[in-house]
PDB file of N, CA and C in Angstrom:
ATOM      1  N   UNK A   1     210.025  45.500   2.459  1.00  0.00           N
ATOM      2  CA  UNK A   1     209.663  46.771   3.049  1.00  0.00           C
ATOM      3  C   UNK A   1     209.179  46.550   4.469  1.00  0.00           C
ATOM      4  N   UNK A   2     209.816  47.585   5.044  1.00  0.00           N
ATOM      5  CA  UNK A   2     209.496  47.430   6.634  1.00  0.00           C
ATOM      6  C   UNK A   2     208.112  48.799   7.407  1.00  0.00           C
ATOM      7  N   UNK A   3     207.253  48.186   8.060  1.00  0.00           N
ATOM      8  CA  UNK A   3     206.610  48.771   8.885  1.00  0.00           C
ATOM      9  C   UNK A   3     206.927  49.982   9.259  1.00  0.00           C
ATOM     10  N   UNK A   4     205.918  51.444   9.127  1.00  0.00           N
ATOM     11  CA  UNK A   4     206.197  52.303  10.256  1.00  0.00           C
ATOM     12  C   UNK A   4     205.238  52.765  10.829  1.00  0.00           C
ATOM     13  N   UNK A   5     205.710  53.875  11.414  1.00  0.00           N
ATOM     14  CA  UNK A   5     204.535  54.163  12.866  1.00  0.00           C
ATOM     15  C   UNK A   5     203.348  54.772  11.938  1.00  0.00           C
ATOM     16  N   UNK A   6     202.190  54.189  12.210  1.00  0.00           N
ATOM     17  CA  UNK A   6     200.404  53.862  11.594  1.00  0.00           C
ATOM     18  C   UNK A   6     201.031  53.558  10.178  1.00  0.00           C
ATOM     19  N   UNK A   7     201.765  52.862   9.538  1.00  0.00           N
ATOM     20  CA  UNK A   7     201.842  52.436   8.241  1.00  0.00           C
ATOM     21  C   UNK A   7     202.141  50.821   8.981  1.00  0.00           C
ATOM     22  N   UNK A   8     201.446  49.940   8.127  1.00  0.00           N
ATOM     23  CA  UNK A   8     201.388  48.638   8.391  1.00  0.00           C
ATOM     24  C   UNK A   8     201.525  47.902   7.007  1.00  0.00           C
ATOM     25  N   UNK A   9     202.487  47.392   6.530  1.00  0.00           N
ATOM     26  CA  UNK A   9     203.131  46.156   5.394  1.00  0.00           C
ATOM     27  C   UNK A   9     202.047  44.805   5.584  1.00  0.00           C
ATOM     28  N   UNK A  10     201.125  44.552   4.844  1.00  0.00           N
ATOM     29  CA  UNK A  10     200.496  43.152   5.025  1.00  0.00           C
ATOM     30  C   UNK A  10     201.196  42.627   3.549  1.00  0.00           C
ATOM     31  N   UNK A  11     201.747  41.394   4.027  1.00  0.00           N
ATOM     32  CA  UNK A  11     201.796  40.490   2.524  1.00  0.00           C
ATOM     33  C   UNK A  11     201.735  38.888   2.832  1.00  0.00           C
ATOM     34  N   UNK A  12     200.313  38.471   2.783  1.00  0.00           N
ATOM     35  CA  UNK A  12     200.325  37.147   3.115  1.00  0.00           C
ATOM     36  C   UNK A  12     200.410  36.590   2.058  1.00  0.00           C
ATOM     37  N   UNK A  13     200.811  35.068   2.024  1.00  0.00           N
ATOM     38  CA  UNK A  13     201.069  34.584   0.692  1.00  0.00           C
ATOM     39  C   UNK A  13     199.488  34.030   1.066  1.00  0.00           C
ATOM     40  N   UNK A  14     198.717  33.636   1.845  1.00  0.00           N
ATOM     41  CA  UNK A  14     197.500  32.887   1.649  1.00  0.00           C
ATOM     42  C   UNK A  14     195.987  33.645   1.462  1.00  0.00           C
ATOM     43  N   UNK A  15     196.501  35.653   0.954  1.00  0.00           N
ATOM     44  CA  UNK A  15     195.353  35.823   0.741  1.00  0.00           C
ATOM     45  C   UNK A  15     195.370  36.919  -0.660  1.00  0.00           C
ATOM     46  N   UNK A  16     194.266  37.691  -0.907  1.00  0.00           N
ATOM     47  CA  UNK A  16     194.245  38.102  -1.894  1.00  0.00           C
ATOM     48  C   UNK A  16     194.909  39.616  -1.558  1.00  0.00           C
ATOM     49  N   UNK A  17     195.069  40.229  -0.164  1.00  0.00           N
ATOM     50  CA  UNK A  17     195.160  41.568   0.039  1.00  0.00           C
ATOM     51  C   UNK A  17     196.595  41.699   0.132  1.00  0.00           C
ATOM     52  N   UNK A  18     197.700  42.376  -0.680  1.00  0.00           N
ATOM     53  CA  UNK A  18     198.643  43.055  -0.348  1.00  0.00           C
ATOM     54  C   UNK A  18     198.904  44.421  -0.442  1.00  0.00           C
ATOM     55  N   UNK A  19     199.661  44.912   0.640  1.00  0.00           N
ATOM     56  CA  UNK A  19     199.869  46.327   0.670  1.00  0.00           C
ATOM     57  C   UNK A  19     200.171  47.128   1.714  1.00  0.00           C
ATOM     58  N   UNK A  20     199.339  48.350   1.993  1.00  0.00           N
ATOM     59  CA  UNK A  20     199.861  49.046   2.984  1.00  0.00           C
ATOM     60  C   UNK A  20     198.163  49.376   3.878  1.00  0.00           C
ATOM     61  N   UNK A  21     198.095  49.442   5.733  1.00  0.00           N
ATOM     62  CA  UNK A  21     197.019  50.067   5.842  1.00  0.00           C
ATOM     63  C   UNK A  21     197.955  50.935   6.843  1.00  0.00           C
ATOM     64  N   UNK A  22     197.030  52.186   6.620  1.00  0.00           N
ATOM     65  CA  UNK A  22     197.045  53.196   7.352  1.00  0.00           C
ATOM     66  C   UNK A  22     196.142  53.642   8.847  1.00  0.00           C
ATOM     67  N   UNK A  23     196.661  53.599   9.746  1.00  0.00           N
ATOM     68  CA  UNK A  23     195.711  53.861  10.437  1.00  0.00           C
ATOM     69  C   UNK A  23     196.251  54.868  11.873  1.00  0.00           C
ATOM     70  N   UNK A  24     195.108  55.829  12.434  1.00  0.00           N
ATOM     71  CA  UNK A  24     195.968  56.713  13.374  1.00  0.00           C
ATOM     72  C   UNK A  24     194.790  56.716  14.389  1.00  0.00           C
ATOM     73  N   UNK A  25     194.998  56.740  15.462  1.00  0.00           N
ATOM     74  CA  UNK A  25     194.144  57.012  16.750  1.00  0.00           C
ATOM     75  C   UNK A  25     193.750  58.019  17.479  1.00  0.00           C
ATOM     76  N   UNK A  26     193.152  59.100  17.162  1.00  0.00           N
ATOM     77  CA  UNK A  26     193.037  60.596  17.815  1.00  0.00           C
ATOM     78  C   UNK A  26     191.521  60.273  18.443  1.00  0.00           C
ATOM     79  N   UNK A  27     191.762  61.345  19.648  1.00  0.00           N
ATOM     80  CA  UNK A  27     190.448  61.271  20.799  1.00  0.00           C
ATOM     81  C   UNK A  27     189.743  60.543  20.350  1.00  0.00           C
ATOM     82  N   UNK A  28     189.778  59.585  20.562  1.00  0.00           N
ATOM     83  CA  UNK A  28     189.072  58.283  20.921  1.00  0.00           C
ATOM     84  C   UNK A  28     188.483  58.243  19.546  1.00  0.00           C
ATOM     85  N   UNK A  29     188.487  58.074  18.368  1.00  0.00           N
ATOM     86  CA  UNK A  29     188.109  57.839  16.965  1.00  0.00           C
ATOM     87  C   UNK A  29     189.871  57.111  16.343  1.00  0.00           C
ATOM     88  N   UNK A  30     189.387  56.392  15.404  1.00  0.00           N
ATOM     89  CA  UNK A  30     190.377  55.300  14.887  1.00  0.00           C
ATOM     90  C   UNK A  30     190.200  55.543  13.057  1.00  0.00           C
ATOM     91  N   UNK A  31     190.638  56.390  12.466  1.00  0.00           N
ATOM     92  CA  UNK A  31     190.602  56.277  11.216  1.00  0.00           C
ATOM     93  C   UNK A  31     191.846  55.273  10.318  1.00  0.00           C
ATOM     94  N   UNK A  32     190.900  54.353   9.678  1.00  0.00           N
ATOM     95  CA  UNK A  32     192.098  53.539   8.896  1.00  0.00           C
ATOM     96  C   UNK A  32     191.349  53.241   7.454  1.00  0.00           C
ATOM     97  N   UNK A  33     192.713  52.877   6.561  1.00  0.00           N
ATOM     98  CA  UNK A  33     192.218  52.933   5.075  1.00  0.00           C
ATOM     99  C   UNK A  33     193.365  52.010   4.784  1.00  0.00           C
ATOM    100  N   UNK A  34     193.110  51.241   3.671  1.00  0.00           N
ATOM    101  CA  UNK A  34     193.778  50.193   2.995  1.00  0.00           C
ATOM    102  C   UNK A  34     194.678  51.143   1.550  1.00  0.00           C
ATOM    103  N   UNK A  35     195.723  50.932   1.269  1.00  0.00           N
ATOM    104  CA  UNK A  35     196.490  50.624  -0.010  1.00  0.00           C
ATOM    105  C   UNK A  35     197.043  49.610  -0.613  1.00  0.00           C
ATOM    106  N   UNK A  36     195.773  48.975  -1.226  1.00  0.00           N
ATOM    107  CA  UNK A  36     196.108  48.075  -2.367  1.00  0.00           C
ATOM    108  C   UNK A  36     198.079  48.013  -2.988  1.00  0.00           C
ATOM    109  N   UNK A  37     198.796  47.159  -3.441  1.00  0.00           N
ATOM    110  CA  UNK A  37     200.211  46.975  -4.253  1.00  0.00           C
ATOM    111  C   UNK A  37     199.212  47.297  -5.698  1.00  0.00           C
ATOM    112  N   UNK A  38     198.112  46.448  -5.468  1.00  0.00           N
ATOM    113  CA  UNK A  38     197.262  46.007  -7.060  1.00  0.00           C
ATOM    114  C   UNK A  38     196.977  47.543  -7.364  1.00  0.00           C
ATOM    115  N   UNK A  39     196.001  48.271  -6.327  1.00  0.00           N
ATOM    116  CA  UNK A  39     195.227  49.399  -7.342  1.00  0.00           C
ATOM    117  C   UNK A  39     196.393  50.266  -7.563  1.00  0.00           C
ATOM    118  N   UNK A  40     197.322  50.615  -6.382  1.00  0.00           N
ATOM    119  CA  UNK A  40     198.504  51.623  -6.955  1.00  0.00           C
ATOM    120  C   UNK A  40     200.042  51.452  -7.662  1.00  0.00           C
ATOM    121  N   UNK A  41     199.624  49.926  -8.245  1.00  0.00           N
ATOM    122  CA  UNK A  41     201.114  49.605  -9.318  1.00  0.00           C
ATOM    123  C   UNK A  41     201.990  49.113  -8.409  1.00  0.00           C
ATOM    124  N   UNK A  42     202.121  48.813  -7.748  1.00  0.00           N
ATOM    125  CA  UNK A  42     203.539  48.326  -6.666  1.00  0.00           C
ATOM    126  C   UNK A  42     203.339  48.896  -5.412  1.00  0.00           C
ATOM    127  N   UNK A  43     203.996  48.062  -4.721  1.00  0.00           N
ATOM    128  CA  UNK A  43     204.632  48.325  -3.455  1.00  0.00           C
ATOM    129  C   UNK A  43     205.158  49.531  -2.961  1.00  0.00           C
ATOM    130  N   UNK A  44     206.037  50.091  -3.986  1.00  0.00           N
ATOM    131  CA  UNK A  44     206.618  51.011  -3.356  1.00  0.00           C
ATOM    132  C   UNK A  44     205.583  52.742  -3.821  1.00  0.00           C
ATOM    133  N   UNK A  45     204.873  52.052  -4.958  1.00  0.00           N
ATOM    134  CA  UNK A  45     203.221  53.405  -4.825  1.00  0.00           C
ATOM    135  C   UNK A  45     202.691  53.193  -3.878  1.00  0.00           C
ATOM    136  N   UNK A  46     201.992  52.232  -3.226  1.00  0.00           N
ATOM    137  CA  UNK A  46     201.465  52.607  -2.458  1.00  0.00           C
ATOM    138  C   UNK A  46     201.531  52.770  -1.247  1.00  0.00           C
ATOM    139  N   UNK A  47     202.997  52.573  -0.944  1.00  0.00           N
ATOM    140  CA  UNK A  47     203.825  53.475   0.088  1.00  0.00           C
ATOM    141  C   UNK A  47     203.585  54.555   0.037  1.00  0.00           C
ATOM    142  N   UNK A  48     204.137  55.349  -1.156  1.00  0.00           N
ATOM    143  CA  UNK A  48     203.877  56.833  -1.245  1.00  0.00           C
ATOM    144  C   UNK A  48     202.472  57.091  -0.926  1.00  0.00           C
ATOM    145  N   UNK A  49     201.404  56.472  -1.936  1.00  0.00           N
ATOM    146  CA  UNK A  49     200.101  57.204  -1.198  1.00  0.00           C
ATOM    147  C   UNK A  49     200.386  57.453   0.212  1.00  0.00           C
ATOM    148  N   UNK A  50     200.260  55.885   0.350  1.00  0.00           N
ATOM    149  CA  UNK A  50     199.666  55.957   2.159  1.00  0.00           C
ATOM    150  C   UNK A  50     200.702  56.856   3.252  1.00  0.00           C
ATOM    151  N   UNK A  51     201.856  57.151   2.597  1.00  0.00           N
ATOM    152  CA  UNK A  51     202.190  58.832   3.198  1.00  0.00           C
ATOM    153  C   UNK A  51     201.938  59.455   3.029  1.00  0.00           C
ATOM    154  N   UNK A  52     201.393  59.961   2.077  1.00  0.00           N
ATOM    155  CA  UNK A  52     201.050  61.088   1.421  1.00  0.00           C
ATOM    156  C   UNK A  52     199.911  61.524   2.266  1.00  0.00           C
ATOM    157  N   UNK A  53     198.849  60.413   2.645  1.00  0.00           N
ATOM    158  CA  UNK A  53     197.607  60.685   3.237  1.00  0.00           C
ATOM    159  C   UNK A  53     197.878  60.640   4.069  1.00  0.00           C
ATOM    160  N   UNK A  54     198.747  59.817   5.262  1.00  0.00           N
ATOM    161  CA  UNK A  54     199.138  59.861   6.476  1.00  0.00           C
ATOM    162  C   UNK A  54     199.203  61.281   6.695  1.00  0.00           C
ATOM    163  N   UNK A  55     200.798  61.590   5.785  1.00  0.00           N
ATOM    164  CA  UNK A  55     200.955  63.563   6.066  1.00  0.00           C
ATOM    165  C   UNK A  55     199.487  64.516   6.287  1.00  0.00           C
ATOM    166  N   UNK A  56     198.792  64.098   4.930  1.00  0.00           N
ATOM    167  CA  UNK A  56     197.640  65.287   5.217  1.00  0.00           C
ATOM    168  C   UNK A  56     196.951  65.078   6.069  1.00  0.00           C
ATOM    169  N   UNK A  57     196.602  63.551   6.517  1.00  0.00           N
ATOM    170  CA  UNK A  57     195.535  63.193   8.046  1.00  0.00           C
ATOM    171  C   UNK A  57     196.300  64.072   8.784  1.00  0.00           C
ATOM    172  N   UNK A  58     197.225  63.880   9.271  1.00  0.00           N
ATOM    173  CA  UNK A  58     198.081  64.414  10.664  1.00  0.00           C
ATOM    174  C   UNK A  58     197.738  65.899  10.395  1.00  0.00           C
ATOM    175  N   UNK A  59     198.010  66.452   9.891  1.00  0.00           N
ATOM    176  CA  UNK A  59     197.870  68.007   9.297  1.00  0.00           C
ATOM    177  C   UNK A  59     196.587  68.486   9.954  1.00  0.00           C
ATOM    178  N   UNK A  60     195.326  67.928   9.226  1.00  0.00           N
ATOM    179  CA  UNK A  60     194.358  68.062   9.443  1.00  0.00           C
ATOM    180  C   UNK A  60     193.716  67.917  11.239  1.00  0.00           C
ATOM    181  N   UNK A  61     193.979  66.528  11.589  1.00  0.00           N
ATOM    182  CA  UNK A  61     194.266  66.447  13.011  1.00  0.00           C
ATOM    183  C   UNK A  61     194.854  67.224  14.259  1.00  0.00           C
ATOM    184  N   UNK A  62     196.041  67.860  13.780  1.00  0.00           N
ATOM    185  CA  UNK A  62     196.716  68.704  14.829  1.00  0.00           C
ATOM    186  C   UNK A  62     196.226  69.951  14.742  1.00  0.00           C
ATOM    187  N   UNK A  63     195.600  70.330  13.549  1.00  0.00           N
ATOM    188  CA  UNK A  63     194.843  71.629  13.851  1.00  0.00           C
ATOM    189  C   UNK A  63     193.407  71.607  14.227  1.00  0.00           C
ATOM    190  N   UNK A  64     192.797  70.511  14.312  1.00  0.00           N
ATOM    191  CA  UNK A  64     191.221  70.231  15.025  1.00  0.00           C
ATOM    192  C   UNK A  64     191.150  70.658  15.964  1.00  0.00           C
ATOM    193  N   UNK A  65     189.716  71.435  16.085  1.00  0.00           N
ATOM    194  CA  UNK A  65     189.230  71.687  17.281  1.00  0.00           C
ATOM    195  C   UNK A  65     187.960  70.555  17.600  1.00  0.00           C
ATOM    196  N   UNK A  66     188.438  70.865  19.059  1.00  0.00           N
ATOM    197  CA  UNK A  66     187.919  69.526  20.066  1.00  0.00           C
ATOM    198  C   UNK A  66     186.894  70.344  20.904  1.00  0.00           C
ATOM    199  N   UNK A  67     185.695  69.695  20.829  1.00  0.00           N
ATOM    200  CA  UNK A  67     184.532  69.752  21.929  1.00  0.00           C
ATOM    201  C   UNK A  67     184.386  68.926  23.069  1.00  0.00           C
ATOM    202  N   UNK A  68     184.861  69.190  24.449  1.00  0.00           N
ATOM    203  CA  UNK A  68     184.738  68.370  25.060  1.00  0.00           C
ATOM    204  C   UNK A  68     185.777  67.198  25.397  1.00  0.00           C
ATOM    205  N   UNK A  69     186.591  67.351  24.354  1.00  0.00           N
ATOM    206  CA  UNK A  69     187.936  66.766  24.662  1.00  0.00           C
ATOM    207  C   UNK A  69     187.768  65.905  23.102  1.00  0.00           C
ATOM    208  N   UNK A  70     186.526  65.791  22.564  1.00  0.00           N
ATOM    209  CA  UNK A  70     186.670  64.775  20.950  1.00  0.00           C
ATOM    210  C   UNK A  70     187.127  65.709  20.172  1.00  0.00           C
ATOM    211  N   UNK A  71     187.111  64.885  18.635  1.00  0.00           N
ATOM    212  CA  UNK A  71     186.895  66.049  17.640  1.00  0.00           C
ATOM    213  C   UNK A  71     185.876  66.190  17.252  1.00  0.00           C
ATOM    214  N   UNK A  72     185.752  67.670  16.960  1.00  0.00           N
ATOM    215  CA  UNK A  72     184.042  68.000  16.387  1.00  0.00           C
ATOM    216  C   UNK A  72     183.743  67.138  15.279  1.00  0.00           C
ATOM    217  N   UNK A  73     182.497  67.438  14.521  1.00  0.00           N
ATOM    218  CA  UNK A  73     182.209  66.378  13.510  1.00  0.00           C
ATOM    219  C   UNK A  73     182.180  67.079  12.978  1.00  0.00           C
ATOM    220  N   UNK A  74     182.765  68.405  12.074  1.00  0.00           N
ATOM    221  CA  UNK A  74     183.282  69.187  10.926  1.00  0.00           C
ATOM    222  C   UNK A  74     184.745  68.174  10.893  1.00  0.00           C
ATOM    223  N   UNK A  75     185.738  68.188  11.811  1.00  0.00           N
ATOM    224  CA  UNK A  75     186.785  67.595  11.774  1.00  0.00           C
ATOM    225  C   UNK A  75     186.472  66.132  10.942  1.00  0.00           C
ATOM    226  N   UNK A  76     185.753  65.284  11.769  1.00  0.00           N
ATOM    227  CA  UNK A  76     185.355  64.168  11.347  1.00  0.00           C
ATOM    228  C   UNK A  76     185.411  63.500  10.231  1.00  0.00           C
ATOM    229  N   UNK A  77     184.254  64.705   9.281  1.00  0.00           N
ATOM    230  CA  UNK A  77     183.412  64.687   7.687  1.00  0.00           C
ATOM    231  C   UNK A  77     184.833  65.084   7.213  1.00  0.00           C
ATOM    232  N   UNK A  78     185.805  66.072   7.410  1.00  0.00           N
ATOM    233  CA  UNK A  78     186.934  65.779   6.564  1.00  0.00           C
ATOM    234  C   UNK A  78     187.452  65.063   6.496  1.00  0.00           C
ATOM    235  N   UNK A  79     188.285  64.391   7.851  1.00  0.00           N
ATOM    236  CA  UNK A  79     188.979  63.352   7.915  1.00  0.00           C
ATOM    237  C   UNK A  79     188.282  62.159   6.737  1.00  0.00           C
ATOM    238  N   UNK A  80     187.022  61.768   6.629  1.00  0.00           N
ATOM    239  CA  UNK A  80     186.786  60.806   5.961  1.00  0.00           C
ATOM    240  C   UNK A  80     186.596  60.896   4.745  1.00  0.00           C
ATOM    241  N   UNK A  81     186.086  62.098   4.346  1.00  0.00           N
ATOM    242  CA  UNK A  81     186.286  62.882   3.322  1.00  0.00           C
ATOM    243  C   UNK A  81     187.940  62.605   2.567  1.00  0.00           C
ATOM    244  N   UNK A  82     188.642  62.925   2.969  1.00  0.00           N
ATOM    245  CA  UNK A  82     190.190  63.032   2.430  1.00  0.00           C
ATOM    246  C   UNK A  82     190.795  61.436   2.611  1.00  0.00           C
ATOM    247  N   UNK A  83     189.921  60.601   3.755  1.00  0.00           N
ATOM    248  CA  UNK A  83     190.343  59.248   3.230  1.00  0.00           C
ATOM    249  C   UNK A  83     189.908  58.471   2.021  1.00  0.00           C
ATOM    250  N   UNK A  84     188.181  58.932   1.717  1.00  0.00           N
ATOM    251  CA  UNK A  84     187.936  58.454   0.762  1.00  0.00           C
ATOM    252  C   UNK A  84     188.095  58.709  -0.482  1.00  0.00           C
ATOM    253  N   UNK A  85     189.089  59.980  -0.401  1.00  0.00           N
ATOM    254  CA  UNK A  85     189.156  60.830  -1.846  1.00  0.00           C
ATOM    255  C   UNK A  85     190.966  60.019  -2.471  1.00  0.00           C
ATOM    256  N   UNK A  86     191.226  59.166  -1.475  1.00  0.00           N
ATOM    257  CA  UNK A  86     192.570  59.151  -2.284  1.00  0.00           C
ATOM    258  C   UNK A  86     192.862  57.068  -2.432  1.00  0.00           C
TER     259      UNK A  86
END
């Protein structure tokens, strides 16, 4: 399985972590989250998660409102909110 844009393939043979991390860069905040192969059954689950959440981050993101040019911290508490819920 190949890499895509904020989806990242780690599979080292010399450690314990395989899978997928997610990660996206909006006004200057960096949200990223790991998908385990182990906690979601394979490779190709936790692909799906980590689109799945990708889709709803982005969602959530393009409709934020920005103070000042960031995102507010209502935006924020969801964003981490919906990372830690999946």
């Amino acid at each position: 399985m190949k890499s895509k844009r904020n989806l990242t393939r780690f599979t080292y043979e010399n450690t314990a972590f395989q899978g997928w991390r997610l990660c996206v860069s909006r006004a200057g905040v960096t949200f990223t989250k790991y998908f385990s192969d182990k906690q979601y059954g394979g490779g190709r689950k936790s692909l799906e998660a980590a689109e799945n959440t990708l889709a709803e981050l982005k969602a959530l993101l393009e409709g934020a409102r920005r103070v000042n040019g960031k995102l507010s911290n209502v935006t924020l508490k969801k964003a981490e909110k919906l990372l830690a819920s999946h």
